[in-house]
Protein backbone atom coordinates (compact mmCIF):
# COMPACT_ATOMS: atom_id res chain seq x y z
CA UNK A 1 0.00 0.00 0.00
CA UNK A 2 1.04 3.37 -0.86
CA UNK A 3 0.22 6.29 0.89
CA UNK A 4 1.39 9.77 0.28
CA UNK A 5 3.08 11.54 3.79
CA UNK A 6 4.04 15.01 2.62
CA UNK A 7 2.83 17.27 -0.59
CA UNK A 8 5.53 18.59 -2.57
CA UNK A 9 5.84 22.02 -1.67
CA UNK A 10 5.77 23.27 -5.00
CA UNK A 11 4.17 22.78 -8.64
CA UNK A 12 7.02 22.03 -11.33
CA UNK A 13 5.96 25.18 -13.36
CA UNK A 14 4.59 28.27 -11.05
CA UNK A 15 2.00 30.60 -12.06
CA UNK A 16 4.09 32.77 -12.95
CA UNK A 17 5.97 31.28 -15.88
CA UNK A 18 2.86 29.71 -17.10
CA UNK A 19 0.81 32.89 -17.60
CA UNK A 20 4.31 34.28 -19.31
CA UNK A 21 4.33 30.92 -21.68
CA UNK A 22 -0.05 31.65 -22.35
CA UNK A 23 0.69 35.59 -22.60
CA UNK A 24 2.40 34.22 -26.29
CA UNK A 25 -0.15 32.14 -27.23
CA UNK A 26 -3.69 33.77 -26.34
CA UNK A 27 -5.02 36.59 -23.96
CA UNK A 28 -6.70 37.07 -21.02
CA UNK A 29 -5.49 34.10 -18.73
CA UNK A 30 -6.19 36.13 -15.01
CA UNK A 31 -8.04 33.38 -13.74
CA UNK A 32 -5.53 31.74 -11.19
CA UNK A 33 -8.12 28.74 -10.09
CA UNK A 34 -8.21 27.70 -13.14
CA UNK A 35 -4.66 28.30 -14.21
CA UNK A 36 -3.75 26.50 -10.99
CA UNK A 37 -5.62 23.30 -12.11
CA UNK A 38 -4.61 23.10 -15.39
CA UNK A 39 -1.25 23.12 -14.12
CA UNK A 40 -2.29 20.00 -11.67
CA UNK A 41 -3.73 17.91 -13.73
CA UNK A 42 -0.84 18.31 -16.67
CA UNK A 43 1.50 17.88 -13.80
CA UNK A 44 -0.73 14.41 -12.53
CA UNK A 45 -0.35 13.54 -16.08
CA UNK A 46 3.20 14.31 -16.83
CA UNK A 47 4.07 12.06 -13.62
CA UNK A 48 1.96 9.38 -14.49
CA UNK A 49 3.56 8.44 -17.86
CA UNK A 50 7.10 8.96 -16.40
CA UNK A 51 6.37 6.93 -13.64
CA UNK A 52 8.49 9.48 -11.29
CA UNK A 53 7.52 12.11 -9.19
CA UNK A 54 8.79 15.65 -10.04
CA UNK A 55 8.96 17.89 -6.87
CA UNK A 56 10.74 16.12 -3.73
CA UNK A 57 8.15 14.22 -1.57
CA UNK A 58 7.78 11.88 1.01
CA UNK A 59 5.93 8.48 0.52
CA UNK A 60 5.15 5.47 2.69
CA UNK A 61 4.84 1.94 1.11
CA UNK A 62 3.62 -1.07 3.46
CA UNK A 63 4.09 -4.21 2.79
CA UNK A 64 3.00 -7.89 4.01
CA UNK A 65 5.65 -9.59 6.46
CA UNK A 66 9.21 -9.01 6.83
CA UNK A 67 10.13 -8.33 3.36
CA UNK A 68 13.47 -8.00 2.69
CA UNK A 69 13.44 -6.21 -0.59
CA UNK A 70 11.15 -3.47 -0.83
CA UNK A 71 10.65 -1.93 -4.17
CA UNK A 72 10.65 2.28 -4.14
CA UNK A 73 8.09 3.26 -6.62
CA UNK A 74 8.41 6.64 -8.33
CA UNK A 75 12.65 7.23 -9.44
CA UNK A 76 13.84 10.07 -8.25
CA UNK A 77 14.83 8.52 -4.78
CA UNK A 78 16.60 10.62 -2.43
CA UNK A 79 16.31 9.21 1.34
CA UNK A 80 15.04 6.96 3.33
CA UNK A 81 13.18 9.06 6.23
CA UNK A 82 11.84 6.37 8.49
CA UNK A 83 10.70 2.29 8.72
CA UNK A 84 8.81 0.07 11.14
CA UNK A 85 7.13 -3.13 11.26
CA UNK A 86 4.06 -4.70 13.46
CA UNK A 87 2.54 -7.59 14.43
CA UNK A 88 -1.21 -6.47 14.51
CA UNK A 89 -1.07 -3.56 11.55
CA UNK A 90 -2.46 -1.25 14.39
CA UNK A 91 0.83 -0.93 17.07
CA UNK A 92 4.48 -0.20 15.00
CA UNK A 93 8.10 -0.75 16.30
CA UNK A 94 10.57 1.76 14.67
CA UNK A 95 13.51 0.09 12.86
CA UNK A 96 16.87 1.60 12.91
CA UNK A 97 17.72 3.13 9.44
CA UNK A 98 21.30 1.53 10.09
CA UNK A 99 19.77 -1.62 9.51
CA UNK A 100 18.49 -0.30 5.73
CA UNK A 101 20.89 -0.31 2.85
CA UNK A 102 19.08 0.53 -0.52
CA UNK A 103 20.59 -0.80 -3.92
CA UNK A 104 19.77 2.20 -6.50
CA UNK A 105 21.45 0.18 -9.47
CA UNK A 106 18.22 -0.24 -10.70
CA UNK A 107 15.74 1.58 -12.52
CA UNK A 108 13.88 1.98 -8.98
CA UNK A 109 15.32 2.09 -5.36
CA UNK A 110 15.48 -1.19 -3.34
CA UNK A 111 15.07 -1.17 0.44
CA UNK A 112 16.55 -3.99 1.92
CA UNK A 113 15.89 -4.72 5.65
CA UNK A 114 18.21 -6.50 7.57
CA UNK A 115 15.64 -8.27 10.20
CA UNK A 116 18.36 -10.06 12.09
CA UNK A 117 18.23 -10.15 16.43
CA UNK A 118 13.82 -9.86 14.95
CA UNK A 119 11.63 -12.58 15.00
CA UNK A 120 10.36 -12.37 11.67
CA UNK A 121 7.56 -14.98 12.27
CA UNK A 122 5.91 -11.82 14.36
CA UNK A 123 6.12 -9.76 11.61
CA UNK A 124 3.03 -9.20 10.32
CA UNK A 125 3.88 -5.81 7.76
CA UNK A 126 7.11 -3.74 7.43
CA UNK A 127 7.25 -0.25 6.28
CA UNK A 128 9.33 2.15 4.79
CA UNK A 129 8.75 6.05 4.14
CA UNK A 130 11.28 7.78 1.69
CA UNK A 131 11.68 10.88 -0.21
CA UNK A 132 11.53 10.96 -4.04
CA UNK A 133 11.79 13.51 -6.80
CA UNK A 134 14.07 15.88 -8.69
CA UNK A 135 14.08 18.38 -5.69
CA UNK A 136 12.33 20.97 -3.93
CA UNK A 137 11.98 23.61 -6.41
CA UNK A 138 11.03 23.95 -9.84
CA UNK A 139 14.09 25.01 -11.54
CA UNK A 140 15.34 21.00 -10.12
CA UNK A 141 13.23 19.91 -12.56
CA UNK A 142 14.54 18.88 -16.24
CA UNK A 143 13.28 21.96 -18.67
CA UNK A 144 11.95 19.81 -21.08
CA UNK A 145 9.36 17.99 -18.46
CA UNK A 146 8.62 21.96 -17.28
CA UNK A 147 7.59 22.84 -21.21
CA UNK A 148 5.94 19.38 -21.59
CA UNK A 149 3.86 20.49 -18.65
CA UNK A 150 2.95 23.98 -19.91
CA UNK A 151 2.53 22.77 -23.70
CA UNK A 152 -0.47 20.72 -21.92
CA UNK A 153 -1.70 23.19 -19.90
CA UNK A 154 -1.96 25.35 -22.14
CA UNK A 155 -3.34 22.75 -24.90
CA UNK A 156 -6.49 22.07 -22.24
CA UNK A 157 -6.70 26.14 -21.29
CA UNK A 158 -7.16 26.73 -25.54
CA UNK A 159 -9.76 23.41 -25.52
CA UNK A 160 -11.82 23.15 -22.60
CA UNK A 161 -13.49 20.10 -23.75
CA UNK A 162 -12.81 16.52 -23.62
CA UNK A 163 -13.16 16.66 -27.65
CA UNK A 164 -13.07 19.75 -29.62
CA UNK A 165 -13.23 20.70 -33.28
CA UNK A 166 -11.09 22.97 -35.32
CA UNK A 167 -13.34 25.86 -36.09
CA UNK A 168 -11.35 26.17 -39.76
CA UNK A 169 -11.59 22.85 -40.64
CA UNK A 170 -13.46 20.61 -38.62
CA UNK A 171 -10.64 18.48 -37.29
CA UNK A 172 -10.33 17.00 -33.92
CA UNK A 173 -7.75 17.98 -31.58
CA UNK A 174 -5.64 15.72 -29.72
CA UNK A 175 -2.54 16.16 -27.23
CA UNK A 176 0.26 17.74 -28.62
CA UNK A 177 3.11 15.02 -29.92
CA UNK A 178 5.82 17.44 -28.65
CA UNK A 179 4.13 16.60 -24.73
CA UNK A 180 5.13 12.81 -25.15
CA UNK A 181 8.10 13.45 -27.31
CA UNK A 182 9.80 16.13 -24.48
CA UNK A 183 8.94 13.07 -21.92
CA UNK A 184 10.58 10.02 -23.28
CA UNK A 185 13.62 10.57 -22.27
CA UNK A 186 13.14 10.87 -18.83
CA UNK A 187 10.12 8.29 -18.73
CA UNK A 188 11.03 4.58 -16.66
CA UNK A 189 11.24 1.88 -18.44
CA UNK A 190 10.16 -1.38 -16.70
CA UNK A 191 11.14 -4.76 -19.19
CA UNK A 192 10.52 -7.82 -17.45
C-alpha cells in the first residue's frame, strides 16, 4: 500500500511562468483557479507516464511480512526518512535506518531490511517512508518535463473540452506530440 506523507511544496511550473508561456499564445489568462488546475492535472499527467515524481516528496509503502526487498516506486529517490514493522497492523516498532541499505542500481530504489536479532515470524507488515523527486523547487526539474507540462496546460486552457473541433476545418484535436516526445527521455522503463 502506498500512501502519500508530505505534498511537494511546489508545482514544477509556477504561475508565474505559465501565464508568461499563455501571454504568447492567447489573452486574457487572469483566472488563477483555473490556471492553478490546469497546471495540476498536466502535472498528474506528466508524472503518471514517467512513472516518477517531479517535486521532492515523502511516501510510505507497506508491505505484508518481513520483506526484505522493498521496491521504491516513483525514481527520483533521495532518502530513506523512516521504517517500522508490526505484528497487529495497528501498534508499530521503529527500525533503525542503520539496519536499511538501498541498492539504486536499478531503474527503482530497493530497500533492503536486515531483520536479524527480529523474529520475523511476528512480523506481520514492514514499512518504509522515503523521499523521491528531482528536488524541492522547480528550476530541479529537467526543462523539457517543465515545457511538456505547460505545452499541456496550455493545450487544455485553448480546448476546454474533452473533444473539440477545429473551427477552420473541422478536425479533432488531440494532445500535442511534442508533450510525449519532451517526456521520453526521462520516462522509466520497466522490461521484465
Amino acid at each position: 500500500m502506498l500512501t502519500r506523507l508530505v505534498p511537494p511544496s511546489s508545482l514544477p511550473v509556477d504561475l508565474a511562468e505559465f501565464r508568461s508561456h499563455l501571454w504568447t499564445v492567447f489573452e486574457g489568462h487572469d483566472d488563477d483557479a483555473l490556471l492553478t488546475t490546469l497546471l495540476e492535472a498536466a502535472t498528474g499527467r506528466a508524472e503518471t507516464i514517467l512513472a516518477r515524481r517531479l517535486i521532492t516528496q515523502t511516501w510510505r509503502i507497506t508491505a505484508s511480512g518481513a520483506a526484505t526487498g522493498i521496491v521504491l516506486p516513483f525514481g527520483s529517490f533521495q532518502e530513506i526518512s523512516g521504517a517500522a514493522w508490526s505484528a497487529d497492523g495497528t501498534t508499530w516498532t521503529d527500525i533503525d535506518l542503520s539496519r536499511i541499505t538501498v541498492d539504486t542500481t536499478t531503474v527503482l530504489a530497493v530497500a533492503n531490511i536486515d531483520w536479524s536479532g527480529i523474529d520475523t515470524a511476528k512480523v506481520a507488515a514492514a514499512r518504509v517512508d522515503w523521499s523521491c523527486g528531482y528536488g524541492d523547487s522547480p528550476a530541479d526539474v529537467p526543462a523539457d518535463i517543465r515545457m511538456a507540462i505547460k505545452q499541456l496546460a496550455a493545450h487544455w486552457y485553448r480546448l476546454r473540452a474533452a473533444t473539440t473541433l477545429d473551427d477552420d476545418e473541422g478536425v479533432a484535436k488531440v494532445v500535442p506530440f511534442a508533450f510525449s516526445a519532451l517526456l521520453h527521455s526521462h520516462r522509466l522503463n520497466f522490461i521484465g
